[in-house]
Protein backbone atom coordinates (compact mmCIF):
# COMPACT_ATOMS: atom_id res chain seq x y z
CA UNK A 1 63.22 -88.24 43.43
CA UNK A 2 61.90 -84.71 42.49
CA UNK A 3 59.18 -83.44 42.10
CA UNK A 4 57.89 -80.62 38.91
CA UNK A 5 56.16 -78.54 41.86
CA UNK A 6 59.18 -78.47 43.84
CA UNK A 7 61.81 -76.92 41.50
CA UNK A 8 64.59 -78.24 43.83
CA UNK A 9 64.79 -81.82 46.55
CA UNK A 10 64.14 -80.42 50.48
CA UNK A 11 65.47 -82.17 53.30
CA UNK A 12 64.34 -82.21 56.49
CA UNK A 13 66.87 -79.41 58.15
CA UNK A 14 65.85 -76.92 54.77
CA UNK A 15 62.21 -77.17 55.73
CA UNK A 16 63.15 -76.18 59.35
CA UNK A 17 65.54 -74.05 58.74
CA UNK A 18 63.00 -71.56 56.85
CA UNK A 19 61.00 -71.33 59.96
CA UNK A 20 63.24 -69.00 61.73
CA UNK A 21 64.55 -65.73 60.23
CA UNK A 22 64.08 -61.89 60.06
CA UNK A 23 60.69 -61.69 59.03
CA UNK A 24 59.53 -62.65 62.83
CA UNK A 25 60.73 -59.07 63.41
CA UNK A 26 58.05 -57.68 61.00
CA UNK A 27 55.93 -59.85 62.81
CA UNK A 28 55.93 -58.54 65.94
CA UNK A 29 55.90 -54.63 64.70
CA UNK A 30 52.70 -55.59 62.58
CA UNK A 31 51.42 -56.86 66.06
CA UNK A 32 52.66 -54.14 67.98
CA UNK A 33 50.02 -51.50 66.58
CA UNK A 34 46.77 -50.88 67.72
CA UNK A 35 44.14 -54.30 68.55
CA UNK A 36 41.16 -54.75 66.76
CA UNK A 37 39.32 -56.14 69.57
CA UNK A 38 39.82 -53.80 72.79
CA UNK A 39 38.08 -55.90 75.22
CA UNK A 40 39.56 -59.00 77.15
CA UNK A 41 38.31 -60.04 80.37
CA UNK A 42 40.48 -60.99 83.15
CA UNK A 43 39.92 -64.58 82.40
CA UNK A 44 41.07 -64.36 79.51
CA UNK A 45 44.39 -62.17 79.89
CA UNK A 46 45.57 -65.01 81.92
CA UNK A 47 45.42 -67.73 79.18
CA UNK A 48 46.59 -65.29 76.72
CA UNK A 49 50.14 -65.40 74.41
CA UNK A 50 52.55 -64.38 77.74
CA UNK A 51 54.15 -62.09 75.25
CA UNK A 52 54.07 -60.98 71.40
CA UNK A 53 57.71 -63.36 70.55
CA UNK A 54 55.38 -66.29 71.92
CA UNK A 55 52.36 -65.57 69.46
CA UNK A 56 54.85 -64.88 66.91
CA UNK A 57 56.26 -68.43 67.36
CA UNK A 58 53.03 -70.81 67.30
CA UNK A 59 53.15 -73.02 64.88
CA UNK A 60 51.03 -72.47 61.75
CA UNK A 61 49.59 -75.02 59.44
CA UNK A 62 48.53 -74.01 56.61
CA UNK A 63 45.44 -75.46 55.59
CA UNK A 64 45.16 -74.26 51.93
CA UNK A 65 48.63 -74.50 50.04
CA UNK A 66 48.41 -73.87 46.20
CA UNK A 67 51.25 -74.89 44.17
CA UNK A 68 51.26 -75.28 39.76
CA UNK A 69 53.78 -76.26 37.43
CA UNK A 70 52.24 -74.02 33.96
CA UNK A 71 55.12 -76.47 32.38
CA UNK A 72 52.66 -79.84 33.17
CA UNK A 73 48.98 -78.57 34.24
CA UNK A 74 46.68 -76.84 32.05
CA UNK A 75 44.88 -73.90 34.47
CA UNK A 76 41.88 -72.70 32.08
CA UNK A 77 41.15 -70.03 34.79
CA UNK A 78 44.16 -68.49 34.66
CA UNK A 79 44.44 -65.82 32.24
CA UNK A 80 47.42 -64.54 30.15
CA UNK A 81 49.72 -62.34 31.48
CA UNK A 82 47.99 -61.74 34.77
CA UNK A 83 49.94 -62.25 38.38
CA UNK A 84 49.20 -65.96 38.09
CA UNK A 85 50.36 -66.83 34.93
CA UNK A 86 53.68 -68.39 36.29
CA UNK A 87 54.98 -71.16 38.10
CA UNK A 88 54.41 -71.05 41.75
CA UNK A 89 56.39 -73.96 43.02
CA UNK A 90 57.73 -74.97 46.70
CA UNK A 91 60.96 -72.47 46.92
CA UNK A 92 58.40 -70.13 46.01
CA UNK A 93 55.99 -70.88 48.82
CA UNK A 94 58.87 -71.45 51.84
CA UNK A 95 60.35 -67.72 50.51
CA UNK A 96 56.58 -66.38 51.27
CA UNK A 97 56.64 -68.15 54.85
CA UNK A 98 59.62 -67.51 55.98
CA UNK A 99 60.00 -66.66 59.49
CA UNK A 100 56.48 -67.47 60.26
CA UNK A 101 56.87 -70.92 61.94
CA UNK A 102 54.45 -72.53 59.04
CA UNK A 103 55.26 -76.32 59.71
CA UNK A 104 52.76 -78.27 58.05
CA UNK A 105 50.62 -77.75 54.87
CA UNK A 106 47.73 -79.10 53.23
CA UNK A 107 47.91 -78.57 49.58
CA UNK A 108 44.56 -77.61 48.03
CA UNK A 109 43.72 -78.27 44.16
CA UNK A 110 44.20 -75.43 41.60
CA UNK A 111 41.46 -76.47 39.31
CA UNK A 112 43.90 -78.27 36.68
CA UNK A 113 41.93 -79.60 33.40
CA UNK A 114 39.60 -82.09 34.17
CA UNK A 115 41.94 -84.73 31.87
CA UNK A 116 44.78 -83.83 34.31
CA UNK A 117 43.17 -84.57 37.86
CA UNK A 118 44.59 -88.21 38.67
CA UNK A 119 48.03 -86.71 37.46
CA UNK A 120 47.72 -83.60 39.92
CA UNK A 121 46.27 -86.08 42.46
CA UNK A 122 49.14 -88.98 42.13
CA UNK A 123 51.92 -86.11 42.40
CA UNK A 124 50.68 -84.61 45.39
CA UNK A 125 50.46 -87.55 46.84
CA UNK A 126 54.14 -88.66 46.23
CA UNK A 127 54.89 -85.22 47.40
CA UNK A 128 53.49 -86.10 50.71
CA UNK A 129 54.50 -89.69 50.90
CA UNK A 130 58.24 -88.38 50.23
CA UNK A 131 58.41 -86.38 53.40
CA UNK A 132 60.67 -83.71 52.25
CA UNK A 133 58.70 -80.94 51.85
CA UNK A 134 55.88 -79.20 54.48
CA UNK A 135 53.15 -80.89 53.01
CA UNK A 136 51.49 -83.85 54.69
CA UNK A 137 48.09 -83.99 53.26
CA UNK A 138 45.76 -83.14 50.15
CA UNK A 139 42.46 -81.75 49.22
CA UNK A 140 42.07 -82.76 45.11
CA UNK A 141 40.09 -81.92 42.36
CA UNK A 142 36.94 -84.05 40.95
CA UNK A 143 33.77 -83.53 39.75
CA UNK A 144 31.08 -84.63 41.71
CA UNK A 145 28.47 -85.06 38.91
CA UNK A 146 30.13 -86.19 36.48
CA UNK A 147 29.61 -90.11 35.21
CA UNK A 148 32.82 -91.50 36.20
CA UNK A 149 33.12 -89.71 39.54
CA UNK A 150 32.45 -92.53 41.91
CA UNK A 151 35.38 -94.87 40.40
CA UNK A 152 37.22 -91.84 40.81
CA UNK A 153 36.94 -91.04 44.16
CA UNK A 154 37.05 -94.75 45.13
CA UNK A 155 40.58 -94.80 44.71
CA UNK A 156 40.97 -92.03 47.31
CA UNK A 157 39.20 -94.48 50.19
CA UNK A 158 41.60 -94.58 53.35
CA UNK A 159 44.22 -92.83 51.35
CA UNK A 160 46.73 -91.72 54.18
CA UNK A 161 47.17 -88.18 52.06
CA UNK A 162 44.06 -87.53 50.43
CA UNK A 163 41.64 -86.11 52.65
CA UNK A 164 39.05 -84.35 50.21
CA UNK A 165 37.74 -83.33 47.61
CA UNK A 166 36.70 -79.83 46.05
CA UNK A 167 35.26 -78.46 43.02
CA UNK A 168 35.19 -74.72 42.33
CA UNK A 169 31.37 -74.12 42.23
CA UNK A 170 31.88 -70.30 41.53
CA UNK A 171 33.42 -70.78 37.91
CA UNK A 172 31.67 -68.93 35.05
CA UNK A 173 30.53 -72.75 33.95
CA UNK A 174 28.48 -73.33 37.27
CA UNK A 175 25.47 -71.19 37.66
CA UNK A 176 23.28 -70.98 40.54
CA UNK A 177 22.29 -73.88 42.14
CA UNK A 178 24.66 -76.14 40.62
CA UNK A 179 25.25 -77.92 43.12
CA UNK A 180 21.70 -78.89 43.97
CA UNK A 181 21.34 -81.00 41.08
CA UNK A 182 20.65 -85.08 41.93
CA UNK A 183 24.23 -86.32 40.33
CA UNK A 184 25.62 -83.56 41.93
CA UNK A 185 24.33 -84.44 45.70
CA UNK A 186 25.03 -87.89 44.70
CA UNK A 187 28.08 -87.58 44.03
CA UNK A 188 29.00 -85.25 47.48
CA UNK A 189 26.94 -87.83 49.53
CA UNK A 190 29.46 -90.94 48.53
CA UNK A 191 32.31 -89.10 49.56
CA UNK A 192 31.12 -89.75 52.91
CA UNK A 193 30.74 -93.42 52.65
CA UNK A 194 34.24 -93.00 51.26
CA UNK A 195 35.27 -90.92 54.32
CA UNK A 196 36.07 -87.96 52.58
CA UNK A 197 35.30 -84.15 53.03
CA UNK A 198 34.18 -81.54 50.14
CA UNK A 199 35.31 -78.43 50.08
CA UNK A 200 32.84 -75.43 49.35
CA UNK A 201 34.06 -72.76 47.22
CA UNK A 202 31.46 -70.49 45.97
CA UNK A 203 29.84 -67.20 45.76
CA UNK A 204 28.60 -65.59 48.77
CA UNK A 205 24.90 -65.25 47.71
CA UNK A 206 24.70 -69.00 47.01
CA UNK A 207 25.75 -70.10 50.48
CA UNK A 208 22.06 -71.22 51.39
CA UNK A 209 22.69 -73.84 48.51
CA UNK A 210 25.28 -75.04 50.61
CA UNK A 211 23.25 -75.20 53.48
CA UNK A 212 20.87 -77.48 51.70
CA UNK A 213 23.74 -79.44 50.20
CA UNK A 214 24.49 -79.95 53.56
CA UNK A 215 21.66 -81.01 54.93
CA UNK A 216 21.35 -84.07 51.68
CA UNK A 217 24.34 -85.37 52.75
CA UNK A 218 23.61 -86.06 56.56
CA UNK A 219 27.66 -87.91 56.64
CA UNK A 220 29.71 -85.96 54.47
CA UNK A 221 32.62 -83.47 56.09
CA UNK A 222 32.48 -79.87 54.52
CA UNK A 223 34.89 -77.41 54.86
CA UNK A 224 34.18 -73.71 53.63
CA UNK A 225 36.57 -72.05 51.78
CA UNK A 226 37.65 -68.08 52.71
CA UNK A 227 34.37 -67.44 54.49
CA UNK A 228 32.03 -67.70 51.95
CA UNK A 229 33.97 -65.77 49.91
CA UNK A 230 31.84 -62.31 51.13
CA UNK A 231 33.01 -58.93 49.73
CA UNK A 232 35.08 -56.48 52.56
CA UNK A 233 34.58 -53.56 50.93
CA UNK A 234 30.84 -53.90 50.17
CA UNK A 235 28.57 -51.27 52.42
CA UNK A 236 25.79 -54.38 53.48
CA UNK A 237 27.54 -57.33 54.46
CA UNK A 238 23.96 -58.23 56.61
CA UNK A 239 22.91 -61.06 53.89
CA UNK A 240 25.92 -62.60 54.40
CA UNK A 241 25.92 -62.98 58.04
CA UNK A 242 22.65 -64.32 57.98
CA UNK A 243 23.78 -67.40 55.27
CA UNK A 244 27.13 -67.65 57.73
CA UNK A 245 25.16 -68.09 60.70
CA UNK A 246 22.31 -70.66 59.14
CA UNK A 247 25.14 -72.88 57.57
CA UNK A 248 26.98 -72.47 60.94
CA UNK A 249 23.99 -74.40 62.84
CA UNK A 250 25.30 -77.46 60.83
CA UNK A 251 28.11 -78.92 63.04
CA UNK A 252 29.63 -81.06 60.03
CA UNK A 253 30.64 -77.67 58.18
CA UNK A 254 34.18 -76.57 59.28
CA UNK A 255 35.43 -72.71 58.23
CA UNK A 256 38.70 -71.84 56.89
CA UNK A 257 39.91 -68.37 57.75
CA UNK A 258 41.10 -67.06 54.47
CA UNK A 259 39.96 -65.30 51.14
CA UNK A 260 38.89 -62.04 52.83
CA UNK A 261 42.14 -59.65 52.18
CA UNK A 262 42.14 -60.58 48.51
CA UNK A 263 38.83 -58.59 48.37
CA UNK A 264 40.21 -55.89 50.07
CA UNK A 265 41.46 -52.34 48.56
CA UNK A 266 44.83 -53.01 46.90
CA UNK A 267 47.14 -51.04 48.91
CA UNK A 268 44.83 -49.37 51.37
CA UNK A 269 43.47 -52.04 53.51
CA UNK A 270 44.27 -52.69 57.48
CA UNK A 271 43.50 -55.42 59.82
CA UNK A 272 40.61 -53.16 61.44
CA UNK A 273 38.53 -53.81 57.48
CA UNK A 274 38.93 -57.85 58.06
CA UNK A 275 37.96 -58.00 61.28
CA UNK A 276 34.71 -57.83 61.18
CA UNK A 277 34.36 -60.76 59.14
CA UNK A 278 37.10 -63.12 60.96
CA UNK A 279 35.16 -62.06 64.53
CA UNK A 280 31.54 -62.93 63.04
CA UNK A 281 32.33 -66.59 61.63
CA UNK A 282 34.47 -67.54 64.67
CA UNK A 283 31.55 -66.55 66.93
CA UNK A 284 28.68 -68.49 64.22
CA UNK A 285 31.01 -71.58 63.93
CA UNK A 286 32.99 -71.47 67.66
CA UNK A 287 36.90 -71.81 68.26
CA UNK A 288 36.38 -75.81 67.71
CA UNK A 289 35.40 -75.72 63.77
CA UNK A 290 37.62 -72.96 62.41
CA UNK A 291 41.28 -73.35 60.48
CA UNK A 292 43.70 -71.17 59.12
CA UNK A 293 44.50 -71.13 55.80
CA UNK A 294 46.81 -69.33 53.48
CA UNK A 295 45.34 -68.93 49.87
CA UNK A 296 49.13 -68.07 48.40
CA UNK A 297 49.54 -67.57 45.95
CA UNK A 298 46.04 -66.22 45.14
CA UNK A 299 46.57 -63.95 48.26
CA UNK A 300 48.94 -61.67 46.35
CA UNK A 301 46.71 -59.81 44.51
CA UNK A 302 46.35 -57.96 47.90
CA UNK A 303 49.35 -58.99 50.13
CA UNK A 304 51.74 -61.23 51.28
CA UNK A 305 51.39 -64.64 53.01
CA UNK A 306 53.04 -62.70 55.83
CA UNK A 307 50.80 -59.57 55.81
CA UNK A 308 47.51 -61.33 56.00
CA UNK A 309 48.78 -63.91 58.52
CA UNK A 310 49.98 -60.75 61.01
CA UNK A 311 46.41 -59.23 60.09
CA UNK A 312 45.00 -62.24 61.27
CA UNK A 313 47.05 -62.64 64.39
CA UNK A 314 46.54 -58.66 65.34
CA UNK A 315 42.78 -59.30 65.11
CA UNK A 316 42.66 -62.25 67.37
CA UNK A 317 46.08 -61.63 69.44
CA UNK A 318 43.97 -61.17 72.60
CA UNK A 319 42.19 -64.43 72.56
CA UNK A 320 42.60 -67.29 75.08
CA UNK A 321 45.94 -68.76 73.92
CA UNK A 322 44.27 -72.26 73.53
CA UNK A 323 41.90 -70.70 71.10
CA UNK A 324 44.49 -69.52 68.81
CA UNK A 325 46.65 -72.29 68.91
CA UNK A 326 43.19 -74.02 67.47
CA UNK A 327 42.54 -71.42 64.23
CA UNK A 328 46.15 -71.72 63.65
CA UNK A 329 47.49 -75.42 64.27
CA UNK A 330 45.52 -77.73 66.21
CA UNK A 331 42.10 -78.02 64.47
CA UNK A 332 44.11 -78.38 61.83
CA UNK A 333 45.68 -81.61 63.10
CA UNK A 334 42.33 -82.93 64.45
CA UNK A 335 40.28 -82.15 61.03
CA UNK A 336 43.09 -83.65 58.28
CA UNK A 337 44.09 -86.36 60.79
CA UNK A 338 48.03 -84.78 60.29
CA UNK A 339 50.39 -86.91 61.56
């Protein structure tokens, strides 16, 4: 059976076999130059990657796979003859991994037509239920305030591969505060009872609406997306720390590492301009509530899957090995239950 987001049928030994290849060279020369962090305590060097082949080789899971068919989904967002107006489908996605020892993905929703969710949902789900491809669990779209959201997300109840739910609060349709409304927190507080997460997307100045979000829904999961979505090249990133480190205090809010190159200069950006941003939200949340994720093909605007994972691993390559293995893989396993 295949598949319209995979544009060809995977077996096991292609998955694998995309892991290792020549791009772990430009791996190791990206981590070769000079670290973003220059101080490691003896403590530390001794749980640290041995060597720069053994960072290199960690396994990655990527936490935030997008993947369209424009042939079957309607994306209003995307618009006309800009870099995402095209199929991105899963030969696309193992090309931009290659040689990075990615061996597990969550696929995240790409904000399909609201008349197209169930289809997105069921397809990702046979995806996953197939086994041939790296993904192995699903974040998918809904609408929390809409009227026919709870028999909705009731179908998604102990779903093996559907772990969430997200809606893109930062759309031009979703003003401030959006998510504050009562069918909107109603709606966020039964995925809980259902035993699924949310994901928040939105804009950086509305993350103490999340916060309160948060605290409405006392058991709902949350996972932010790409930081809080904060500007790198912006002079005053202060009012953002302070929202990262008051939604941090809440120990049900996970952060995905992602979504900060895409705001970087196109073409003049260096690992040294992101790390500010990856060091302060893995010191609000800790090593235990932090994930790696991917944001390809969205990611391109700025770089490849490859240049912002090396980024990432040259800012945090002198970390307690058990810590990165966490951001990068483990967590990962832990948060989406990956089997």
């Amino acid at each position: 059976m295949t598949y319209s987001m995979s544009d060809r049928t995977f077996n096991r030994r292609d998955v694998l076999g995309f892991a290792v290849s020549a791009a772990a060279s430009a791996s190791l020369a990206v981590l070769r130059s000079t670290p973003c962090r220059a101080e490691t305590t003896k403590s530390e060097e001794s749980s640290n990657f041995r060597t720069l082949e053994e960072l290199v080789a960690s396994p990655i899971i990527d936490t935030h796979q997008h993947l369209w068919d424009l042939k079957k989904y309607k994306l209003p967002w995307v618009k006309r003859g800009d870099l995402m107006d095209r199929d991105y489908l899963e030969a696309d996605y193992l090309r931009a991994v290659e040689g990075l020892n990615v061996v597990k993905t969550v696929y995240m929703e790409v904000d399909v037509d609201p008349s197209q969710q169930l289809a997105e949902s069921e397809e990702v789900t046979a995806i996953c239920a197939s086994g041939s491809t790296l993904m192995k669990a699903a974040v998918v779209s809904g609408r929390p305030a809409s009227p026919g959201f709870a028999d909705y997300a009731a179908r998604f109840r102990g779903d093996r591969y559907i772990k969430g739910l997200r809606q893109v609060l930062h759309g031009p349709n979703n003003s401030a505060g959006f998510c504050l409304k009562p069918e909107f927190i109603a709606g966020i507080g039964l995925l809980g009872e259902l035993g699924l997460s949310f994901d928040l997307c939105m804009r950086p100045g509305e993350l103490g609406d999340a916060a309160k979000l948060v605290d409405q829904c006392p058991d709902t999961r949350f996972i932010l997306d790409h930081c809080g979505n904060p500007d790198v090249q912006a002079k005053d990133n202060s009012a953002w720390k302070r929202s990262i480190d008051e939604l941090a205090k809440r120990d049900r809010v996970v952060c995905k590492v992602s979504g900060l190159v895409e705001s970087a200069k196109h073409g003049a950006w260096s690992a040294d301009d992101l790390a500010p941003y990856v060091n302060h939200v893995i010191e609000a949340f800790g090593w235990d509530r932090v994930i790696f994720a991917g944001n390809w093909p969205v990611c391109t605007v700025t770089a490849t899957f490859a240049e912002w994972v090396n980024a990432l691993k040259t800012i945090v390559h002198d970390r307690p090995l058990e810590n990165q293995k966490k951001l990068f893989h483990d967590n990962a396993v832990r948060l989406y239950d990956i089997k």
